[in-house]
N, C-alpha and C. Protein backbone atom coordinates (compact mmCIF):
# COMPACT_ATOMS: atom_id res chain seq x y z
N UNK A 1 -2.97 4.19 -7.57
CA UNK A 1 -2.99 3.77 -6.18
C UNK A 1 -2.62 4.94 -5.26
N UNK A 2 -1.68 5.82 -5.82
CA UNK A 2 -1.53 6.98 -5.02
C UNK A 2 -2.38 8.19 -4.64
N UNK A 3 -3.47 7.76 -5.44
CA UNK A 3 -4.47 8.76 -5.26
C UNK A 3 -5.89 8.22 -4.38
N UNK A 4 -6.03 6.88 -4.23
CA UNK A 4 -6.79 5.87 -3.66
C UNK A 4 -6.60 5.11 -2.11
N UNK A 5 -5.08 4.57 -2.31
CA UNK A 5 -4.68 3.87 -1.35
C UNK A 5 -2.93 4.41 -0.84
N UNK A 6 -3.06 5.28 -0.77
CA UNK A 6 -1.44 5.70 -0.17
C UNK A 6 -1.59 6.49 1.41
N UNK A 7 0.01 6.29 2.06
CA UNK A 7 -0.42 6.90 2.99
C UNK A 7 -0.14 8.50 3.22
N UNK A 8 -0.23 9.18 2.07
CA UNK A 8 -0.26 10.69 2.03
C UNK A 8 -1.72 10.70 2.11
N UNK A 9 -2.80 9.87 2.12
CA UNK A 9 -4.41 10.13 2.26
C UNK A 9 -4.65 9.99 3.98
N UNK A 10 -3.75 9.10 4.15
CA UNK A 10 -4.21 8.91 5.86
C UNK A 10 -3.23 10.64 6.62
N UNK A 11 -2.46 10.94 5.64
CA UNK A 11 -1.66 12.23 6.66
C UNK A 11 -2.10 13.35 6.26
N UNK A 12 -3.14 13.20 5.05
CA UNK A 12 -3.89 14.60 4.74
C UNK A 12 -5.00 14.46 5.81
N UNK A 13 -5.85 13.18 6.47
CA UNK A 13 -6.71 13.31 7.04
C UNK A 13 -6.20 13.69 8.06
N UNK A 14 -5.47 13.29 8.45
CA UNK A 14 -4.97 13.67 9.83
C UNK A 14 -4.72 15.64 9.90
N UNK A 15 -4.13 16.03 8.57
CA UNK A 15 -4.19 17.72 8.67
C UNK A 15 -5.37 18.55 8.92
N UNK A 16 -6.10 17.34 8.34
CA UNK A 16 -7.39 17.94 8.09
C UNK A 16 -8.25 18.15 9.12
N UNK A 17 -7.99 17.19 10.47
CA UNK A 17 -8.24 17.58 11.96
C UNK A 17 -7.51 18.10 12.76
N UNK A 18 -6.79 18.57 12.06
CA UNK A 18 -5.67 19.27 13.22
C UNK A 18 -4.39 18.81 13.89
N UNK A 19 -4.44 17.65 13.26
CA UNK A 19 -2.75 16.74 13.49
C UNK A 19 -1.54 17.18 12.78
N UNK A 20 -0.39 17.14 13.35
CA UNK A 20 0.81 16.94 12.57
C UNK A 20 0.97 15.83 11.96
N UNK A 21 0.71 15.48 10.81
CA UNK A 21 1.30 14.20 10.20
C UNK A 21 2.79 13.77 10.23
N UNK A 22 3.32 14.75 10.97
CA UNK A 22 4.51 13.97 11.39
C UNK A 22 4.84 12.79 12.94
N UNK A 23 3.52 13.18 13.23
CA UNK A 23 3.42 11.93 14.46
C UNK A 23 3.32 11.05 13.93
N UNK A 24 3.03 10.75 12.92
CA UNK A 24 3.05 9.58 12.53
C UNK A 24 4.51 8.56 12.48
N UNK A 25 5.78 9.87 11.90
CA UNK A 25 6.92 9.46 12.11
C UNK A 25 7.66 9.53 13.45
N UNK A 26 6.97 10.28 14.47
CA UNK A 26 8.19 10.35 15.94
C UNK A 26 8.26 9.34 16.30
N UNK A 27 7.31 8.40 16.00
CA UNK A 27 7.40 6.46 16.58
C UNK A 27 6.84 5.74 15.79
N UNK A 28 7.23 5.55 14.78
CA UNK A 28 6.62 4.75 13.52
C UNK A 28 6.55 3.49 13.57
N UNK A 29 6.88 2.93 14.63
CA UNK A 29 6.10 1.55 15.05
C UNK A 29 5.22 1.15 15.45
N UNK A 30 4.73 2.63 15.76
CA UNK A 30 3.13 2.66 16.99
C UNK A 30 2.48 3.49 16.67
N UNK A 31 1.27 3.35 15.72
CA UNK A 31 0.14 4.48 15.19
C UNK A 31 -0.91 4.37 16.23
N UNK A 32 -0.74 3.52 16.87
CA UNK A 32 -2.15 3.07 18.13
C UNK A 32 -2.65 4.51 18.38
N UNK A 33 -2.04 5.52 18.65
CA UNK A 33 -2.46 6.82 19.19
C UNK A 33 -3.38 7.41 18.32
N UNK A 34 -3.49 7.17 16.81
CA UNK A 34 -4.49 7.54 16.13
C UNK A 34 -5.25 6.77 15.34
N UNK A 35 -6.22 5.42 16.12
CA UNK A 35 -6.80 4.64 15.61
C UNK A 35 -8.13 5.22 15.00
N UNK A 36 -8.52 6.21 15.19
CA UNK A 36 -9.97 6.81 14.57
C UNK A 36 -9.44 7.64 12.66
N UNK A 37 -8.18 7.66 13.10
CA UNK A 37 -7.89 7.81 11.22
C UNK A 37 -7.09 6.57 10.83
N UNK A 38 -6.32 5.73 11.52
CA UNK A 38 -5.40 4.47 11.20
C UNK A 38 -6.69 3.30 10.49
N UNK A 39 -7.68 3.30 11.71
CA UNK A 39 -8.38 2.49 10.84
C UNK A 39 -9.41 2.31 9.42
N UNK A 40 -10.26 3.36 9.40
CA UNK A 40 -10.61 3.83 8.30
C UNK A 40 -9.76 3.71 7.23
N UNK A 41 -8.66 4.56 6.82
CA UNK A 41 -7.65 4.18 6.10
C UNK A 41 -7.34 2.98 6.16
N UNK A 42 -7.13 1.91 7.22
CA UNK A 42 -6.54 0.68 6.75
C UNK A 42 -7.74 -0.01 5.90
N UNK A 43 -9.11 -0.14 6.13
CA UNK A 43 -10.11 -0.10 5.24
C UNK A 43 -10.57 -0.19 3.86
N UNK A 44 -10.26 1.52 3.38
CA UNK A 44 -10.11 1.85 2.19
C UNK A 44 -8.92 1.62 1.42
N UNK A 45 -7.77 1.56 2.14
CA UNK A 45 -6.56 0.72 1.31
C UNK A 45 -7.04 -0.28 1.34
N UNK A 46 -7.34 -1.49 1.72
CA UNK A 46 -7.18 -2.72 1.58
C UNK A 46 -8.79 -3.00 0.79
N UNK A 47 -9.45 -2.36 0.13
CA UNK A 47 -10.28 -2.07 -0.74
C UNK A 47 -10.11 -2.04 -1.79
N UNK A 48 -9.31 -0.88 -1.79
CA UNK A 48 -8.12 -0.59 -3.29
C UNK A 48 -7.35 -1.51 -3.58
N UNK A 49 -6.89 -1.91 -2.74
CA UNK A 49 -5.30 -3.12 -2.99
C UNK A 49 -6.32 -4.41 -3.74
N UNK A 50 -7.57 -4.88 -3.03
CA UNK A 50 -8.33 -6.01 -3.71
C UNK A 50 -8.53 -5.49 -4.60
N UNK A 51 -9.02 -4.58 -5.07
CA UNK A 51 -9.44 -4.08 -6.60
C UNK A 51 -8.07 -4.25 -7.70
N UNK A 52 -7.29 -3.54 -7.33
CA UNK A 52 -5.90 -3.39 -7.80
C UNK A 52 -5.62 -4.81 -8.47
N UNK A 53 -5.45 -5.87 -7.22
CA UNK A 53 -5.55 -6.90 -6.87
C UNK A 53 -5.91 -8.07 -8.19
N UNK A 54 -7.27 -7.83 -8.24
CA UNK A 54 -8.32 -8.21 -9.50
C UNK A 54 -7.71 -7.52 -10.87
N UNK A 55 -7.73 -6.49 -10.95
CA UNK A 55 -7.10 -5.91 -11.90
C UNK A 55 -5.79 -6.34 -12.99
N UNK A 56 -4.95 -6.39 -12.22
CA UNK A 56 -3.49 -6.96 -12.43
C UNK A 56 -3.65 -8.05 -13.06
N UNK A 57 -4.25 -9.19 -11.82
CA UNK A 57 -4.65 -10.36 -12.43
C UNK A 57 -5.04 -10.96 -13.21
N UNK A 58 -5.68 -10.04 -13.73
CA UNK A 58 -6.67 -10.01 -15.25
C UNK A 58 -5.87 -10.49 -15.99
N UNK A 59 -4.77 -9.29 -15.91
CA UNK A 59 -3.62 -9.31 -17.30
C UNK A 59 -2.50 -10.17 -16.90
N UNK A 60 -1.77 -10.20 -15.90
CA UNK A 60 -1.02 -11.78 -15.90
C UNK A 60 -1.42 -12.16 -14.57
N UNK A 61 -1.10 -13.68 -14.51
CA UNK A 61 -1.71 -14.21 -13.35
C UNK A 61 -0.36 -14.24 -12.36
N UNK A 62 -0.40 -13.87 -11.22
CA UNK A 62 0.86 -13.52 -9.92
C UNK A 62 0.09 -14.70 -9.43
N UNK A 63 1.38 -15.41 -8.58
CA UNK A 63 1.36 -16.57 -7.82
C UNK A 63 0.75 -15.43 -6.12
N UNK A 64 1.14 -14.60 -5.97
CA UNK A 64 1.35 -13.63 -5.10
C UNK A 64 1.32 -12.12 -5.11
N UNK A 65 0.57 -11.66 -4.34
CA UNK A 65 0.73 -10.24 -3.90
C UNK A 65 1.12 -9.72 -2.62
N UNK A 66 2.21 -8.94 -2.85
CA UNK A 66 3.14 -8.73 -1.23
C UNK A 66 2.59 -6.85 -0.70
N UNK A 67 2.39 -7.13 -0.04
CA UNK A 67 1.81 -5.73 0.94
C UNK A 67 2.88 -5.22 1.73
N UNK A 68 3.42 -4.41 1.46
CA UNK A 68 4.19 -3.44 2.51
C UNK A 68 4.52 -1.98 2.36
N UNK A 69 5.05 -1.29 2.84
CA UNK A 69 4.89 0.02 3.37
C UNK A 69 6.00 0.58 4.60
N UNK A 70 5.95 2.36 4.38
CA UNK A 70 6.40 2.47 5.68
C UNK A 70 5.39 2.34 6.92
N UNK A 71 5.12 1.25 7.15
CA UNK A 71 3.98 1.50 8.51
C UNK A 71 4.24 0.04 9.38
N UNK A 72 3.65 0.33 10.41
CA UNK A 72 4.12 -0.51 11.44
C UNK A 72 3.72 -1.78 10.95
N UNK A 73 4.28 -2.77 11.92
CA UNK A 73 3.88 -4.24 11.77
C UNK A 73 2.41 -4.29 11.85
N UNK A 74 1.68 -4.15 12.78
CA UNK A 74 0.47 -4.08 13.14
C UNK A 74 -0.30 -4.19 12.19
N UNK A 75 -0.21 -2.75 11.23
CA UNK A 75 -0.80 -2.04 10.26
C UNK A 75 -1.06 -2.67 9.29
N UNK A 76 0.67 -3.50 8.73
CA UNK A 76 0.77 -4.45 7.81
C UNK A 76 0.00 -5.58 7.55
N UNK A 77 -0.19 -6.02 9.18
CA UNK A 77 -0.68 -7.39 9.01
C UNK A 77 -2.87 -7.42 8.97
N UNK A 78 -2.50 -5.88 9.58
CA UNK A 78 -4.43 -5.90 9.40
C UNK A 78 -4.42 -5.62 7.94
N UNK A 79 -3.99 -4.61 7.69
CA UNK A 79 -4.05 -4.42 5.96
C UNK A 79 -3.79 -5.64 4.73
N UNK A 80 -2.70 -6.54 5.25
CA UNK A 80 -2.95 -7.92 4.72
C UNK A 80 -4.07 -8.75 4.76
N UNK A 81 -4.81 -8.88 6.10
CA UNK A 81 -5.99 -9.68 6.47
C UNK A 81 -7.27 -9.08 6.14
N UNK A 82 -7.30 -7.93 5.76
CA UNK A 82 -8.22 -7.18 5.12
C UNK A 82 -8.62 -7.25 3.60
N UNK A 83 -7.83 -7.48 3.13
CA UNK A 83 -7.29 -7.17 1.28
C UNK A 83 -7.55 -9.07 1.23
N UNK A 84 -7.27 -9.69 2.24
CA UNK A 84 -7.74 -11.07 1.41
C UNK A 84 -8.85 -11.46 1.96
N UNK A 85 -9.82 -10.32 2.77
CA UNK A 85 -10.99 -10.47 3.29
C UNK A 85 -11.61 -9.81 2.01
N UNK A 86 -11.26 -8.70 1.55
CA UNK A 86 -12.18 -8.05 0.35
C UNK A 86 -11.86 -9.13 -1.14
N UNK A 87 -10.41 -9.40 -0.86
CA UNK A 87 -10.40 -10.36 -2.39
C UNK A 87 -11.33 -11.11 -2.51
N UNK A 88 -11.65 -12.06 -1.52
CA UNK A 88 -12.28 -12.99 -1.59
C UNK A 88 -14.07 -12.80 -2.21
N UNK A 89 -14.20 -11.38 -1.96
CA UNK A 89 -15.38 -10.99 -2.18
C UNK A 89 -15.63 -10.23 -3.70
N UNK A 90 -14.32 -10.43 -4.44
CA UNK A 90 -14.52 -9.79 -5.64
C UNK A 90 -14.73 -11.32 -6.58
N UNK A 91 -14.95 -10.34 -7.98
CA UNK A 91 -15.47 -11.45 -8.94
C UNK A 91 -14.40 -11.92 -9.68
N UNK A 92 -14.02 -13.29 -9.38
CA UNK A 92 -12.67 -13.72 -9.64
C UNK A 92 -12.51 -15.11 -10.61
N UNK A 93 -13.87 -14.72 -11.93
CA UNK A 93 -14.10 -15.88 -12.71
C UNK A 93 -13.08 -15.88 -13.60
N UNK A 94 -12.67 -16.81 -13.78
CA UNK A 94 -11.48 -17.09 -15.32
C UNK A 94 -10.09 -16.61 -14.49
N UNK A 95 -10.03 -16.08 -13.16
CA UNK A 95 -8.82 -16.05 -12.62
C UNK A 95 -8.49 -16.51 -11.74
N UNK A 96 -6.61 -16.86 -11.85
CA UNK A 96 -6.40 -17.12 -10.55
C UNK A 96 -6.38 -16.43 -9.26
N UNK A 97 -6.64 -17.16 -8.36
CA UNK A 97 -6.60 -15.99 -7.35
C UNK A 97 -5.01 -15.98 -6.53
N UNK A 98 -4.47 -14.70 -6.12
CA UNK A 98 -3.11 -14.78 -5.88
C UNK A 98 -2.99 -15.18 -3.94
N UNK A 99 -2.20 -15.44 -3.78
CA UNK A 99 -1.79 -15.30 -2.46
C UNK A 99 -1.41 -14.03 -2.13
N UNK A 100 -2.06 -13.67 -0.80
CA UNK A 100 -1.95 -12.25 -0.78
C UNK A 100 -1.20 -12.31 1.05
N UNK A 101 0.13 -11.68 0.37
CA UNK A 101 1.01 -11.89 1.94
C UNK A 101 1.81 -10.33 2.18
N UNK A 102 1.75 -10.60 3.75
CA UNK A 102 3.02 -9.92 4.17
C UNK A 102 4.39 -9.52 3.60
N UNK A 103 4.99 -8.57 3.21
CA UNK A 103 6.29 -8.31 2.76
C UNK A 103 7.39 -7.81 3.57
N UNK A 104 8.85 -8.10 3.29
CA UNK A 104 9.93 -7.67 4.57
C UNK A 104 10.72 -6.30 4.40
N UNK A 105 10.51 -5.37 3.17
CA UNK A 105 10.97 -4.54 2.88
C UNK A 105 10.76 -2.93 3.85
N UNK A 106 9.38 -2.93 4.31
CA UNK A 106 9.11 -2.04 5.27
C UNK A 106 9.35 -0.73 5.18
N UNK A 107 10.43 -0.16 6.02
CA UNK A 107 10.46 1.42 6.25
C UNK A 107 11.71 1.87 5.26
N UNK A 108 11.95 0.69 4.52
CA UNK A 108 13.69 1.03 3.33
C UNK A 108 12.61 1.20 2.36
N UNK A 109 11.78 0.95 1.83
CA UNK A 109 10.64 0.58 0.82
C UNK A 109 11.21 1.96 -0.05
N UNK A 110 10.43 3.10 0.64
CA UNK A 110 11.13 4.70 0.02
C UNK A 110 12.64 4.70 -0.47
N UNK A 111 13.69 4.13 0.58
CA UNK A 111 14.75 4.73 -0.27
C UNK A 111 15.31 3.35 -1.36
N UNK A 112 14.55 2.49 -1.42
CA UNK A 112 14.81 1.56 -2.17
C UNK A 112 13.84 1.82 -3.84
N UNK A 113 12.72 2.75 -2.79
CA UNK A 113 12.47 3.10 -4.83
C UNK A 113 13.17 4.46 -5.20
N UNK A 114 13.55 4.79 -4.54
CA UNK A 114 14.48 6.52 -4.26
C UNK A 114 15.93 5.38 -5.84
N UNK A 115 16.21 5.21 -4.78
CA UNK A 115 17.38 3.76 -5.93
C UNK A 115 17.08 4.03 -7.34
N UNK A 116 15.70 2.98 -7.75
CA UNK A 116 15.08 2.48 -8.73
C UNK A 116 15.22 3.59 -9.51
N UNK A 117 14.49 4.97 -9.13
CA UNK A 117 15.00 5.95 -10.36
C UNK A 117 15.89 6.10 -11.53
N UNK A 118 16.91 6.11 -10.92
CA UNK A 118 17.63 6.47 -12.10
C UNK A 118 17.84 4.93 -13.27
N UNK A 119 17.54 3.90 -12.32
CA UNK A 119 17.41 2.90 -13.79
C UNK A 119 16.24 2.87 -14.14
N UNK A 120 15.02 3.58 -13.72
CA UNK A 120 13.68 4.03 -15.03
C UNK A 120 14.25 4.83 -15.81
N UNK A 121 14.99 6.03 -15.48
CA UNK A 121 15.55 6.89 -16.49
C UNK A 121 16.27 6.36 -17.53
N UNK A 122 17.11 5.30 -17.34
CA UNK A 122 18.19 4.98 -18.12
C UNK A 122 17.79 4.09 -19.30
N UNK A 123 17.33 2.98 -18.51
CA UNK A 123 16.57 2.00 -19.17
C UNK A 123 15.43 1.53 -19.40
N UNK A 124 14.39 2.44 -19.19
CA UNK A 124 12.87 2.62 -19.34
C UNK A 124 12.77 3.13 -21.06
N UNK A 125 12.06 3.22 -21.85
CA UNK A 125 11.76 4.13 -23.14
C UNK A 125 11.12 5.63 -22.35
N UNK A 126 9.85 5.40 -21.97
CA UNK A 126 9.62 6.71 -21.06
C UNK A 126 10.31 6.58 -19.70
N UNK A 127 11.04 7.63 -19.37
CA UNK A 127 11.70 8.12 -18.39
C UNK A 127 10.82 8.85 -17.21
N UNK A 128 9.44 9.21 -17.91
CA UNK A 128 8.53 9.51 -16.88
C UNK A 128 7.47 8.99 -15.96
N UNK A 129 7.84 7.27 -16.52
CA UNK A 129 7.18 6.46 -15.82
C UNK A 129 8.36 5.58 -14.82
N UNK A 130 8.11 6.41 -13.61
CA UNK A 130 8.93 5.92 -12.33
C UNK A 130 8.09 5.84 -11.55
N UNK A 131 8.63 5.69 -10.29
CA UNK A 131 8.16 5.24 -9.07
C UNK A 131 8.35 6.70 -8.41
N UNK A 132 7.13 7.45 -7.75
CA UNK A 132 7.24 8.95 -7.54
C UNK A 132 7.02 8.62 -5.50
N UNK A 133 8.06 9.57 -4.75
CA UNK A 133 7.99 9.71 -3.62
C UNK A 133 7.14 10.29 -2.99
């Protein structure tokens, strides 16, 4: 997913025209200022996330899939309404289909998997399968 649907793809595009991807953080409640890369990206994530989505499902069935991120409310809730606009359009025979919602974790998300580390290390068998920043 980090190579598909993360938002280091929406802040490489943004380098890639000549932005600081750190505007993104001086008001991280409000991407409105760069809707010609915000939306595209919200797009192709919520593409990935249905695929993902299907995927998972395959192998156990989730009552639910929760969407969140460091990104604004806004962002969240199109990227939610998107991902159960594409679910709906994938091939979803022999499965259930999950509820696909909003999550409250938000802009802690990072230092809450920042956390998680060291109990992959401890109590994982591979120690190299963590959650990477």
């Amino acid at each position: 997913m980090i190579d598909v649907a993360s938002i280091h793809l929406l802040e490489t595009r943004l380098i890639e025209n000549g932005h600081d991807p750190a505007e993104l953080w001086s008001l991280p409640q409000d991407w409105s200022r760069f809707p010609r890369f915000v939306d595209p990206w919200i797009g192709r994530t919520a593409q990935e996330l249905a695929r993902a989505t299907l995927s998972v499902c395959a192998v156990i069935d989730f009552e639910a899939i929760l969407i969140d991120g460091a990104f604004p409310a806004s962002v969240k809730h199109e990227l939610v309404e998107r991902t159960r606009r594409y679910l709906v359009n994938q091939d979803m025979r022999g499965l259930i289909a999950p509820r696909v919602e909003a999550a409250t974790v938000g802009f802690n998300a990072r230092a809450i998997g920042a956390a998680a580390s060291p109990l992959f290390d401890r109590y994982f068998m591979n120690g190299n399968v963590r959650l990477s920043a």
